[in-house]
N, C-alpha and C. Protein backbone atom coordinates (compact mmCIF):
# COMPACT_ATOMS: atom_id res chain seq x y z
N UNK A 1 -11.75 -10.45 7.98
CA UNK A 1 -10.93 -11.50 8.58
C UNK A 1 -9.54 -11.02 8.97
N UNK A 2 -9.29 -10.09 8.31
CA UNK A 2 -7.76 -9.29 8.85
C UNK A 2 -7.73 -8.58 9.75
N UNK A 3 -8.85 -7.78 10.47
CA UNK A 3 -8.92 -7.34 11.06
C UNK A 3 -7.53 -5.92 11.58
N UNK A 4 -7.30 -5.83 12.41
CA UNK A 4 -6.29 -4.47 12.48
C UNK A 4 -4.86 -4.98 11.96
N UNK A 5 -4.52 -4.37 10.76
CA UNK A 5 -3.38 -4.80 10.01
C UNK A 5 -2.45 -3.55 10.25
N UNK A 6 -0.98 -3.37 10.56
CA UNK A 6 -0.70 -2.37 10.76
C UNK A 6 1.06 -2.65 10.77
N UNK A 7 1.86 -3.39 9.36
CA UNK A 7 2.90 -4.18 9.56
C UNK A 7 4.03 -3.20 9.90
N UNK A 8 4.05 -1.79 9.37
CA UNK A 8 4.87 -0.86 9.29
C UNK A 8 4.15 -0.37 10.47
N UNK A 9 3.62 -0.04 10.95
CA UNK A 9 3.31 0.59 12.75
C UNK A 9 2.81 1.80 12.05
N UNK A 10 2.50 2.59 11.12
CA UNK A 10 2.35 3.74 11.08
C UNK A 10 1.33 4.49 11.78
N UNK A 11 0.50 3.26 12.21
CA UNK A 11 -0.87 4.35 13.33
C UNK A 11 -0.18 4.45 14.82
N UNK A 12 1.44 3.98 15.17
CA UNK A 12 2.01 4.39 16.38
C UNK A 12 1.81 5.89 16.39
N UNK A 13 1.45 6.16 18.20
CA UNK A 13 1.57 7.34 18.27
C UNK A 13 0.75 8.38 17.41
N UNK A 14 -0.22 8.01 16.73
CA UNK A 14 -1.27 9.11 15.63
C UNK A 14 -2.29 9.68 16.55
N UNK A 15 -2.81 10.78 16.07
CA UNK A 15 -4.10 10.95 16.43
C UNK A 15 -4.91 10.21 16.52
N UNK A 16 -6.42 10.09 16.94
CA UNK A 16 -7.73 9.77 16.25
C UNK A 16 -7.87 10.53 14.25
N UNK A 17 -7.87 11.85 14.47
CA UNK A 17 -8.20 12.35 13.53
C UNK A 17 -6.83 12.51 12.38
N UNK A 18 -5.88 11.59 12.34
CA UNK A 18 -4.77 11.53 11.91
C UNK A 18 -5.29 9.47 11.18
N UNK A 19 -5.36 8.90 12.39
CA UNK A 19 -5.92 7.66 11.91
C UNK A 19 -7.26 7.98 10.71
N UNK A 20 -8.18 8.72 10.85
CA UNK A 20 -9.45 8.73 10.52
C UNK A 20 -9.07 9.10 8.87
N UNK A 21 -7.85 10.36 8.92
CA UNK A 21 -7.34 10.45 7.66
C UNK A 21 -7.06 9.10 6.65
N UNK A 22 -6.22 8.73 7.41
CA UNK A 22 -5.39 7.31 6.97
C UNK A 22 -6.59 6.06 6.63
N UNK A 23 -7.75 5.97 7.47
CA UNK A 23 -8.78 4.67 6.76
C UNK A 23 -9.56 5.77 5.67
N UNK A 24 -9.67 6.94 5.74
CA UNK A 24 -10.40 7.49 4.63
C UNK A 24 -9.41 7.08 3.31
N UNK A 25 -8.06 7.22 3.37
CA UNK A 25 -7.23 7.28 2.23
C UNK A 25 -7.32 5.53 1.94
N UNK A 26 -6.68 4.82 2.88
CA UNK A 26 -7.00 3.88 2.48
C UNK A 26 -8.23 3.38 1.57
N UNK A 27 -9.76 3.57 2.13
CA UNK A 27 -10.87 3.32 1.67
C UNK A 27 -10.83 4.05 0.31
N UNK A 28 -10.65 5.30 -0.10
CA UNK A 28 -10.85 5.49 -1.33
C UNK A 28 -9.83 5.16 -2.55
N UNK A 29 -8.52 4.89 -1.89
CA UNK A 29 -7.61 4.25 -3.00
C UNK A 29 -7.96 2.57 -2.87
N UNK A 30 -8.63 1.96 -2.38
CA UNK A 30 -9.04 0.44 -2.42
C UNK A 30 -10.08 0.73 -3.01
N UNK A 31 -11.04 1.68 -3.09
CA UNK A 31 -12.16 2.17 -4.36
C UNK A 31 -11.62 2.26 -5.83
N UNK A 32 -10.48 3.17 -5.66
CA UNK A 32 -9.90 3.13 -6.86
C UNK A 32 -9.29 2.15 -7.27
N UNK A 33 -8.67 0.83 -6.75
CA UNK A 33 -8.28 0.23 -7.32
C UNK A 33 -8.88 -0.95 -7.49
N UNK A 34 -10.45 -1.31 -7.30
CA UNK A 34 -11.25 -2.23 -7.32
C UNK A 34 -12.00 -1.71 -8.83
N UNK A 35 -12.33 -0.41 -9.15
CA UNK A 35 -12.51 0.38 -10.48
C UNK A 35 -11.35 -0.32 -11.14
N UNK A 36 -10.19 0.21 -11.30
CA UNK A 36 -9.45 -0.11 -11.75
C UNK A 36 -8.96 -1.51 -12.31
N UNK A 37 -9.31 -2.39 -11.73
CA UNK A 37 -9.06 -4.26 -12.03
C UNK A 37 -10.07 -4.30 -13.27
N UNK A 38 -11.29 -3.78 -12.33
CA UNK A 38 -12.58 -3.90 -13.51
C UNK A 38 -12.35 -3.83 -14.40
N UNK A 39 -11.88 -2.08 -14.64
CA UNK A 39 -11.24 -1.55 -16.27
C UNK A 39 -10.54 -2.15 -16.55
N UNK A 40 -9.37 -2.31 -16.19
CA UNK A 40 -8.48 -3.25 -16.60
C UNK A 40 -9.13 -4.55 -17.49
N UNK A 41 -9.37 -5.24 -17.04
CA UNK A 41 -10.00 -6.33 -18.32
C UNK A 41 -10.88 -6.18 -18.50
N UNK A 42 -12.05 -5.03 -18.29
CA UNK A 42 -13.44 -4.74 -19.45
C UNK A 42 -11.96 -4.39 -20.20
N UNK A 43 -11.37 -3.54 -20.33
CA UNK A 43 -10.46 -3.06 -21.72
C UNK A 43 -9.75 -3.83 -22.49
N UNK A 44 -8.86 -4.65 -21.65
CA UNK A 44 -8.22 -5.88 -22.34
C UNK A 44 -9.48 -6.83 -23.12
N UNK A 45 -10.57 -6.87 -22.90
CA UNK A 45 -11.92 -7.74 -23.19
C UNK A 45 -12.21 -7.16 -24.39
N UNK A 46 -12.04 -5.64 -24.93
CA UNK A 46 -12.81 -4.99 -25.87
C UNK A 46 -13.40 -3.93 -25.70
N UNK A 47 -13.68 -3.53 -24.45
CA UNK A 47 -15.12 -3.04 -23.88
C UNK A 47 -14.14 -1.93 -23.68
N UNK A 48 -14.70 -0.48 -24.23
CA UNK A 48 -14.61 0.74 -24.28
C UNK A 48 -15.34 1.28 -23.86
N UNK A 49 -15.37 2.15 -22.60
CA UNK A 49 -16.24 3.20 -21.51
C UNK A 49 -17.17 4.23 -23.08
N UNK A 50 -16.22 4.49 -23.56
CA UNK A 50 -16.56 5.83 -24.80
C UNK A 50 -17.36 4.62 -26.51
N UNK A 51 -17.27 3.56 -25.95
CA UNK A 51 -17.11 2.65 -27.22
C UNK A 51 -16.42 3.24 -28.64
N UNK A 52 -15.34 3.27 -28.04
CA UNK A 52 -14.09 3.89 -29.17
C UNK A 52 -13.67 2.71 -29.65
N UNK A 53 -13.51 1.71 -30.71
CA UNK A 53 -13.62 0.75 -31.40
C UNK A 53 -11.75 0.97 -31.57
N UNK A 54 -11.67 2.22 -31.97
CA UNK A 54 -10.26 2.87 -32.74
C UNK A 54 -8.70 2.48 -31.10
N UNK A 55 -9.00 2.29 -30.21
CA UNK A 55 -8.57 2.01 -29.25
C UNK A 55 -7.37 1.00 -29.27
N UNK A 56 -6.87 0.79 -28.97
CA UNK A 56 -5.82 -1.00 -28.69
C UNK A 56 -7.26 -1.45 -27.44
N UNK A 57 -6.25 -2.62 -27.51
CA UNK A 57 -7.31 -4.06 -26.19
C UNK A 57 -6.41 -4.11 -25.13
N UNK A 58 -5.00 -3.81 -25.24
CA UNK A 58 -4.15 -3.11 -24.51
C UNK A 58 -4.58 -2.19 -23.28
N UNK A 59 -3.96 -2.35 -22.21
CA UNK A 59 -4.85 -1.22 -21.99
C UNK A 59 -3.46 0.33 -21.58
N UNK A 60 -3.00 -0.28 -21.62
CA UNK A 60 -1.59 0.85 -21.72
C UNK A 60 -1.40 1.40 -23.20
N UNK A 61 -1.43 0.87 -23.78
CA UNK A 61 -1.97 1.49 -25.52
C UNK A 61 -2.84 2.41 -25.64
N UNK A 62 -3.91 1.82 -24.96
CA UNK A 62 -4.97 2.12 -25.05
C UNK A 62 -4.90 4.20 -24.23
N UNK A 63 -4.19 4.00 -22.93
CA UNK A 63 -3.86 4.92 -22.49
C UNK A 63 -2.86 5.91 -23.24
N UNK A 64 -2.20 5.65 -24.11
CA UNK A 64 -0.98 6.71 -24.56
C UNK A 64 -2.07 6.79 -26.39
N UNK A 65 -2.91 5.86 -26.52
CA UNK A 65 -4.07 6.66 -27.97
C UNK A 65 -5.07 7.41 -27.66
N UNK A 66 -4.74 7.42 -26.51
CA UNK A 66 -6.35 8.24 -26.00
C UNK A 66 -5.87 10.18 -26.65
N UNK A 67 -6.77 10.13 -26.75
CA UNK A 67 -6.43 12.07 -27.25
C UNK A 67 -6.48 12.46 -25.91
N UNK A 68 -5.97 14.03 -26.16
CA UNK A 68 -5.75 15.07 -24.76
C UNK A 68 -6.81 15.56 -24.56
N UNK A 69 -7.98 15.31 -25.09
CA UNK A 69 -9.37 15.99 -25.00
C UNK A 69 -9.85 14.86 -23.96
N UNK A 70 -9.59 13.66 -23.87
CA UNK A 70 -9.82 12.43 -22.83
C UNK A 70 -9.28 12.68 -21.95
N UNK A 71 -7.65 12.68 -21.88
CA UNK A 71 -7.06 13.10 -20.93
C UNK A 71 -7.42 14.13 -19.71
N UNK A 72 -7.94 15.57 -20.78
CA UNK A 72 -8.52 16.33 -20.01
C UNK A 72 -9.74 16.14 -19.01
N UNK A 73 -10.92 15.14 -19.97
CA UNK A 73 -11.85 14.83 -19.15
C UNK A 73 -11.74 14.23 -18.01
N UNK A 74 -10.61 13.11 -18.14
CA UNK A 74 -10.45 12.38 -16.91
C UNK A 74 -10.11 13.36 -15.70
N UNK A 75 -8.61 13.85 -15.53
CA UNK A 75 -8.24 15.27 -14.92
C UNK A 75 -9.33 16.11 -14.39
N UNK A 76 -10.36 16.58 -15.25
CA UNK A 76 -11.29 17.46 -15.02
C UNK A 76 -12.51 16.46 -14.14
N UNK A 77 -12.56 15.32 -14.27
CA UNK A 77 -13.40 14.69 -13.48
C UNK A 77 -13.15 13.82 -12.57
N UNK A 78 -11.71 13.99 -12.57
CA UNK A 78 -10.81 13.84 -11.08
C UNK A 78 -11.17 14.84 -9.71
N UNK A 79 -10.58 15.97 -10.78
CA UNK A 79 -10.82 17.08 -9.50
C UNK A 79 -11.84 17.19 -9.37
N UNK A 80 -13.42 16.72 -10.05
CA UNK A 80 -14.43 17.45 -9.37
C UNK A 80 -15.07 16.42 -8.41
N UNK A 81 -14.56 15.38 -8.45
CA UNK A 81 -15.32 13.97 -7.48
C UNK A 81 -14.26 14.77 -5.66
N UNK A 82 -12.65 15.37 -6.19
CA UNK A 82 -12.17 15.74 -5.13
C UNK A 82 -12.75 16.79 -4.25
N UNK A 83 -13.34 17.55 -5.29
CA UNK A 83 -13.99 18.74 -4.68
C UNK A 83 -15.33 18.32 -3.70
N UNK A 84 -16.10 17.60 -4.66
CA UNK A 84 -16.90 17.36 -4.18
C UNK A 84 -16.77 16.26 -2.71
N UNK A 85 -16.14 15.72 -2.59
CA UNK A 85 -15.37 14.59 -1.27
C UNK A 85 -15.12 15.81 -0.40
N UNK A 86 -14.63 17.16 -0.77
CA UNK A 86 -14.28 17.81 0.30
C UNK A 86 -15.20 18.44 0.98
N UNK A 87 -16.36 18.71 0.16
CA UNK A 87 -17.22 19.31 0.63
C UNK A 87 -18.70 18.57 1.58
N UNK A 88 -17.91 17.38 1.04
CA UNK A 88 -19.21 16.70 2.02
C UNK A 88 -18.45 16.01 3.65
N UNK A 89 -17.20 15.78 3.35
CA UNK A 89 -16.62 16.03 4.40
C UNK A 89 -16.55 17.13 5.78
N UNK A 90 -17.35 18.26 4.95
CA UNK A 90 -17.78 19.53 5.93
C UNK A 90 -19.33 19.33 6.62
N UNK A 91 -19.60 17.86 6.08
CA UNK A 91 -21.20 17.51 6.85
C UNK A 91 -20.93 17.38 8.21
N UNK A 92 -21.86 18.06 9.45
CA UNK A 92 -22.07 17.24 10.32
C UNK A 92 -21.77 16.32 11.01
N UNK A 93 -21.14 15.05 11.64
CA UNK A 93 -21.57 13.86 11.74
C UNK A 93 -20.75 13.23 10.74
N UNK A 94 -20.26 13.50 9.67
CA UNK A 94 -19.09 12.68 9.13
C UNK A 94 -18.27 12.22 9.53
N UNK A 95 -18.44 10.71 8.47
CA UNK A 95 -17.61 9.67 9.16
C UNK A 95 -16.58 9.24 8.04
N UNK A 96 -15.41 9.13 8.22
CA UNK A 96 -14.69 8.76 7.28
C UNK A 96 -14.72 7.66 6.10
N UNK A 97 -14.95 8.02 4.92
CA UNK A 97 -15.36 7.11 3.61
C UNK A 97 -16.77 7.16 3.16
N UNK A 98 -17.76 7.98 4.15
CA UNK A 98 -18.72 8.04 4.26
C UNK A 98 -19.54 8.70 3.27
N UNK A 99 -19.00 8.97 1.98
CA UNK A 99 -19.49 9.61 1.11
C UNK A 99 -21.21 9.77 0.47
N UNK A 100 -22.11 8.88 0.79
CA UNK A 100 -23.15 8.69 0.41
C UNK A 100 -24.02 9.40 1.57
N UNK A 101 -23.75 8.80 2.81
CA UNK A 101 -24.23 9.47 3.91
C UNK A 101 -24.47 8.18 4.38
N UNK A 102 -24.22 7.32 4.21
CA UNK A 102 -25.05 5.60 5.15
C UNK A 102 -25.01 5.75 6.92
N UNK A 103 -24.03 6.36 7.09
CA UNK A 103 -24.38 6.60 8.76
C UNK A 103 -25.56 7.00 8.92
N UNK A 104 -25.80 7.89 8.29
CA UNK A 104 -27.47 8.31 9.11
C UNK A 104 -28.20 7.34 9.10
N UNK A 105 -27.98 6.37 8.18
CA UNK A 105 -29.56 5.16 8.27
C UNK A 105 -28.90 4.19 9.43
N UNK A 106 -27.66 4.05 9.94
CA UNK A 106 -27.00 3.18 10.59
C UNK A 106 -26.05 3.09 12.09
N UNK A 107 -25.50 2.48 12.42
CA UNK A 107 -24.27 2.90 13.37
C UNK A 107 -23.70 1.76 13.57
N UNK A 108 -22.59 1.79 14.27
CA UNK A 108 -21.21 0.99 14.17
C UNK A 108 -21.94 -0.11 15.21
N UNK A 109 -22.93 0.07 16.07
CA UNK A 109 -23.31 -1.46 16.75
C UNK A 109 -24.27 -2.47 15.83
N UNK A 110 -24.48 -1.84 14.65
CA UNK A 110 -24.82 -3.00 13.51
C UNK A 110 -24.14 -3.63 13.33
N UNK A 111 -24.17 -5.13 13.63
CA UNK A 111 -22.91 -6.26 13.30
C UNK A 111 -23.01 -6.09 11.77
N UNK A 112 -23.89 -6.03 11.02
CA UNK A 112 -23.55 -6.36 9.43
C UNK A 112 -23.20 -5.24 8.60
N UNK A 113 -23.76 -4.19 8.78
CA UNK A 113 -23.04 -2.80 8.83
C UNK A 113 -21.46 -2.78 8.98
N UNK A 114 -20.94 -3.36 10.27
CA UNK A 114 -19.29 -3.48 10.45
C UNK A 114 -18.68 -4.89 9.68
N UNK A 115 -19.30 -5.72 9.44
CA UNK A 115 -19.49 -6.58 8.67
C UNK A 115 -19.15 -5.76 6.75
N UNK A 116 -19.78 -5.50 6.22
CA UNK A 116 -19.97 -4.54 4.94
C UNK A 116 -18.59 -3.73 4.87
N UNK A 117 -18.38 -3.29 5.83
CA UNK A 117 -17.28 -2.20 6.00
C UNK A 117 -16.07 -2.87 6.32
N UNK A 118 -15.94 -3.81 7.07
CA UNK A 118 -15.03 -4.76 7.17
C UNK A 118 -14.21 -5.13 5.69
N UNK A 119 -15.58 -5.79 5.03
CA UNK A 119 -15.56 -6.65 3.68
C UNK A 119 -15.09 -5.57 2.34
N UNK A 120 -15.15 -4.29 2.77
CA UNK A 120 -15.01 -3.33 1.67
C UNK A 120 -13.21 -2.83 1.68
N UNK A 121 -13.09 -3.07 2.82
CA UNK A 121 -11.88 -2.68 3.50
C UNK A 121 -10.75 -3.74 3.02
N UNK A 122 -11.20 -5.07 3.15
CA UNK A 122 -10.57 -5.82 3.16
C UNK A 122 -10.59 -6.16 1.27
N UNK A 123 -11.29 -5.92 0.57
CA UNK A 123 -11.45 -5.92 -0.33
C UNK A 123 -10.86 -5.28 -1.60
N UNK A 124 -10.43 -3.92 -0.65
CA UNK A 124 -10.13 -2.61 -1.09
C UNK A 124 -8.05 -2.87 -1.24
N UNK A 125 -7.72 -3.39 0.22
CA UNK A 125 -6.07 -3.90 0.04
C UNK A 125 -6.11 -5.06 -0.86
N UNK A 126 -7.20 -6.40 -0.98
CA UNK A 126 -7.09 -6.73 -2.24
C UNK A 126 -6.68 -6.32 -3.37
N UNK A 127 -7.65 -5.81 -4.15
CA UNK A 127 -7.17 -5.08 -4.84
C UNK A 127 -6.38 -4.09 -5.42
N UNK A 128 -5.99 -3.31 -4.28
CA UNK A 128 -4.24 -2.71 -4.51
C UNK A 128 -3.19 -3.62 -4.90
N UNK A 129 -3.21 -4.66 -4.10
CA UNK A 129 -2.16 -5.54 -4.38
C UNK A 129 -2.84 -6.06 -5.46
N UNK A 130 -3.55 -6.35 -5.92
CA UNK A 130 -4.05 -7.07 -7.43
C UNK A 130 -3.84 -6.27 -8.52
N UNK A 131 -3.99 -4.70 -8.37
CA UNK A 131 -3.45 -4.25 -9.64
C UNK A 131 -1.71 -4.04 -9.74
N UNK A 132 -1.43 -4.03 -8.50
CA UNK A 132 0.00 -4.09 -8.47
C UNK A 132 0.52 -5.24 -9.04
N UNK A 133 -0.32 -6.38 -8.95
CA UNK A 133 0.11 -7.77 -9.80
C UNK A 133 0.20 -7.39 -11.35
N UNK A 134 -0.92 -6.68 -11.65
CA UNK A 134 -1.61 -6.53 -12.95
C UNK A 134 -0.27 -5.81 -13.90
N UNK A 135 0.45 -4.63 -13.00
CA UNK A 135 1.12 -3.77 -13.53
C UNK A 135 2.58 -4.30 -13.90
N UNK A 136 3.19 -5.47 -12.85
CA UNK A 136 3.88 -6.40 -12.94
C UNK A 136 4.23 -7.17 -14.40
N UNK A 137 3.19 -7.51 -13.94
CA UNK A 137 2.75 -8.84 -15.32
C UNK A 137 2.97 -7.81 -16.90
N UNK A 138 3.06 -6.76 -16.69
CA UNK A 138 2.54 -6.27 -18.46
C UNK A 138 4.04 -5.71 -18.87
């Protein structure tokens, strides 16, 4: 329903492949921060990924009790989702956000297809601004 949002102008004057950057970044930090809400109150709820009982319900507590052996895992399974994003980015036919491969079963004159992608998009600045509420509030 928002369709081309652009309040700061920053796609003035861009590339194509400068824009293509910019909805990829977008799309995967509106990934991350739709994860993120989730966690956010599975944790405040109780609910531990590791079912670490020993935790706060907190979830900023929860973050500074975590050991450096967690820490590390996260870090270490940061960079390898990055690695791996980069390397499939060297497919063929890649399309930005496209991580699974759904273009091949599809294309952009699917109304519900642009529909899906629309809704993920729009979903995705949701949630930025929702954990930005979240971070507010605590």
């Amino acid at each position: 329903p928002l369709g081309f949002f652009d309040l700061l102008g920053f796609s003035k004057n861009k590339s194509d492949e400068t824009m293509q950057h910019y909805r990829e970044s977008e799309l995967k930090h509106g990934r991350v921060a739709m994860a993120a809400c989730l966690g956010w109150y599975l944790n405040a709820a109780g609910v531990h990924p590791a079912f670490n009982s020993e935790l706060s319900n907190n979830p900023l507590e929860a973050a500074q009790q975590l050991p450096a052996v967690g820490w590390l895992q996260f870090v270490l399974g940061c960079g390898a989702i990055e690695w791996l994003a980069e390397k499939i980015k060297e497919r063929p036919g890649y399309k930005a956000g496209d991580f699974l491969g759904a273009a091949y079963w599809t294309d952009d004159s699917d109304e519900l297809w642009v529909g899906y992608q629309n809704r993920e998009i729009n979903n995705g600045r949701l949630a930025m601004v929702a954990f930005m509420g979240i971070l507010a509030l605590m």
